[in-house]
Protein backbone atom coordinates (compact mmCIF):
# COMPACT_ATOMS: atom_id res chain seq x y z
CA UNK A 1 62.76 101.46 136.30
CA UNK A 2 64.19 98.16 137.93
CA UNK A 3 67.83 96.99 137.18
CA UNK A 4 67.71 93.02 134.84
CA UNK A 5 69.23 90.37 137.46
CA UNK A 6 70.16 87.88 135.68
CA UNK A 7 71.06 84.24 136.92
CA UNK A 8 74.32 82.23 137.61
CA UNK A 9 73.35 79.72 135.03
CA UNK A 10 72.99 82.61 132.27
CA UNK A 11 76.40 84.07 132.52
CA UNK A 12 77.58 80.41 132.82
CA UNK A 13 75.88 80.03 129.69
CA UNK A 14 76.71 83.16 128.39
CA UNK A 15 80.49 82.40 129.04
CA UNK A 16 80.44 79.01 127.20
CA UNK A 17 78.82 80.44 123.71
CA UNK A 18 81.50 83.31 123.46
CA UNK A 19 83.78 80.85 124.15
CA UNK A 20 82.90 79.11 121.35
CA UNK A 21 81.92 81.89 119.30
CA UNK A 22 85.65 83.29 119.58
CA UNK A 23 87.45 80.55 118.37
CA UNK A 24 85.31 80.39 115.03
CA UNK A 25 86.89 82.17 112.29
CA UNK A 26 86.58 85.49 110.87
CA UNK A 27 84.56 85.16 107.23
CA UNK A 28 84.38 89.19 106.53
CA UNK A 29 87.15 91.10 106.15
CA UNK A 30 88.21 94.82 105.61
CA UNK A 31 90.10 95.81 102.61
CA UNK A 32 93.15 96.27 105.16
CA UNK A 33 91.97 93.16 107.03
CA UNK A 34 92.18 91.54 103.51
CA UNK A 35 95.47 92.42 102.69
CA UNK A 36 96.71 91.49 106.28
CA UNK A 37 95.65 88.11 105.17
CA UNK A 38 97.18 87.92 102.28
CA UNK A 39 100.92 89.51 102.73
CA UNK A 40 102.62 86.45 102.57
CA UNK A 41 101.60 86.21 99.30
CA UNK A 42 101.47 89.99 98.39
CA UNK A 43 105.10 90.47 99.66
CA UNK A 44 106.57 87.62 97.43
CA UNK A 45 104.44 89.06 94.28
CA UNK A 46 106.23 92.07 95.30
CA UNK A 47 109.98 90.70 94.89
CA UNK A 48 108.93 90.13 91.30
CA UNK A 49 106.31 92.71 90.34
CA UNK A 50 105.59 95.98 90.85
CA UNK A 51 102.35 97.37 93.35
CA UNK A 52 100.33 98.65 90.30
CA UNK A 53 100.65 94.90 88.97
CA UNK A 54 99.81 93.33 92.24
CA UNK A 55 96.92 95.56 92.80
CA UNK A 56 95.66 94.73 89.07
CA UNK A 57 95.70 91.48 89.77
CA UNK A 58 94.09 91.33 93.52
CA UNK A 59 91.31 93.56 91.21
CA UNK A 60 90.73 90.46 88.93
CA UNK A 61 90.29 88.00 91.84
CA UNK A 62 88.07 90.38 92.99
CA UNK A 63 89.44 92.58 95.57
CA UNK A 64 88.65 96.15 94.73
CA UNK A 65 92.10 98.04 95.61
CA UNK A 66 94.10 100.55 93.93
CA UNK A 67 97.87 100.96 93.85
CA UNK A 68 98.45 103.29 96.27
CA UNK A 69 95.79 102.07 99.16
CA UNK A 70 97.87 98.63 98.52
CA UNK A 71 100.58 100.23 98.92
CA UNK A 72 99.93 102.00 102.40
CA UNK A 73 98.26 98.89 103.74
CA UNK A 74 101.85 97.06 103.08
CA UNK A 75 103.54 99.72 104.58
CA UNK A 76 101.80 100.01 107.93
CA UNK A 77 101.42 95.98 108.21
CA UNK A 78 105.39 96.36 107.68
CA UNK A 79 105.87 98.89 109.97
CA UNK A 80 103.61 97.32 112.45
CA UNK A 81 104.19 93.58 112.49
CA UNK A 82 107.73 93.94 109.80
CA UNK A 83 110.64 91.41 110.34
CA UNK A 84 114.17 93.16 110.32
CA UNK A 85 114.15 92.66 106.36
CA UNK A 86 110.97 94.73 105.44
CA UNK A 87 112.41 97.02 108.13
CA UNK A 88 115.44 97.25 106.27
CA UNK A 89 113.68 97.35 102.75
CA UNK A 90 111.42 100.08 103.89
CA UNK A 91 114.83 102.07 104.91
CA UNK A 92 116.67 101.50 101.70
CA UNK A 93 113.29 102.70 99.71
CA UNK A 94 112.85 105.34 102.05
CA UNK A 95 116.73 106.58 101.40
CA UNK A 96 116.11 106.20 97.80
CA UNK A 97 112.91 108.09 97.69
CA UNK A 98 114.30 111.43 100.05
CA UNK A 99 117.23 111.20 97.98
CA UNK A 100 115.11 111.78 94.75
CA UNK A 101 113.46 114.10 96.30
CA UNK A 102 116.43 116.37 97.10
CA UNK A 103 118.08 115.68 93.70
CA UNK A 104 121.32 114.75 95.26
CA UNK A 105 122.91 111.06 94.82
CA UNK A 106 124.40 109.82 97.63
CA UNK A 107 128.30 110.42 96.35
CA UNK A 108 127.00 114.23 96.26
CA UNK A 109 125.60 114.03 99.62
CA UNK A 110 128.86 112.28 101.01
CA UNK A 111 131.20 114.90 99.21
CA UNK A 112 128.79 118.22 100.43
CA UNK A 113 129.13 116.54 103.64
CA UNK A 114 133.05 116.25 103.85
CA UNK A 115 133.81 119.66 102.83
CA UNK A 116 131.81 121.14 106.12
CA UNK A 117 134.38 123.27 108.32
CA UNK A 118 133.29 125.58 110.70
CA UNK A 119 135.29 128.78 111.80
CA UNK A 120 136.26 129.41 115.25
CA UNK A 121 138.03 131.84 116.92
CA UNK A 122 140.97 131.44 119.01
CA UNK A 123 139.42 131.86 122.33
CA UNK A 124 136.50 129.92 121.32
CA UNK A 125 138.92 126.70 120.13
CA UNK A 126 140.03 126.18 123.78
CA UNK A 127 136.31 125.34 124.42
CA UNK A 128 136.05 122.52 121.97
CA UNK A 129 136.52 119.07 123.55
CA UNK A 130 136.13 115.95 121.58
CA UNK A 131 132.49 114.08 121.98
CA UNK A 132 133.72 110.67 121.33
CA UNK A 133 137.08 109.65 121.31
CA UNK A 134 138.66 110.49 117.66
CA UNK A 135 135.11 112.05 116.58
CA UNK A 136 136.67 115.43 116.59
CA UNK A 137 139.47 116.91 116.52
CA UNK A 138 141.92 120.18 117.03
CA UNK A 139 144.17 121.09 114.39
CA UNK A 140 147.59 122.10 115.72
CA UNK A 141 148.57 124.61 113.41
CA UNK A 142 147.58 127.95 113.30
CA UNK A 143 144.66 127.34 111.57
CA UNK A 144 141.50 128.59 112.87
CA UNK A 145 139.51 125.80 111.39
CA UNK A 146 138.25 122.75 113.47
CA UNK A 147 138.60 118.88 111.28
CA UNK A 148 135.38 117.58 110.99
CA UNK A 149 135.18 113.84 110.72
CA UNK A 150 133.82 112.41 107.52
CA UNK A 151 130.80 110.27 108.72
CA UNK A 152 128.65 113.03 110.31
């Protein structure tokens, strides 16, 4: 079977309707597509409502969308395209969420984490150097316990 030629004047032709095709806008969207659209105005009905609100209300303009696929779709635009200050909101919630999960508050976690000492021996302690100035550091005495610092 013979290989379509096809002329100068096609392509040419070819190359001026995609042209023009591409700069005409999009008129069907995804659900994620949708919600891409709209963040602007999802994330401010966010500051002020919660998702299963925001996802009642995209249902009565007609977007079929439940609370948790609203949800995910604001995360990953977030985490795709996010300024510094969904960055930082997603880190906070994030925070918030493990430390539910865990059951510990963050003064609990903070105190657990301060009363960490390790035990070395003697010969062992001559070993230890410091990683970062003031980050750790040799007790004197004749203690065989090494200071840990408070913010690891």
């Amino acid at each position: 079977m013979a290989e379509t030629i096809y002329s100068s004047e096609q392509i040419s032709s070819w190359q001026s309707e995609m042209k023009s095709f591409a700069q005409t806008p999009r008129t069907q969207f995804t659900k994620k597509q949708a919600v891409a659209a709209l963040i602007q105005e999802i994330e401010a009905s966010l500051e002020n409502h919660p998702y299963s609100e925001v996802a009642d209300k995209l249902r009565k303009l007609g977007l079929d969308i439940s609370k948790g696929l609203l949800k995910q779709y604001v995360n990953t635009y977030r985490r795709e395209h996010g300024t510094q200050e969904n960055q930082a909101h997603h880190k906070r919630s994030s925070r918030a969420s493990n430390q539910k999960k865990e059951g510990v508050t963050q003064p609990q976690k903070q105190k657990k984490e301060m009363t960490v000492t390790k035990n070395v021996s003697a010969s062992e302690s001559s070993n230890i150097q410091p990683v970062a100035a003031g980050v750790l550091q040799q007790r004197k005495s004749n203690s065989r316990f090494i200071d840990m610092p408070e913010d690891l």
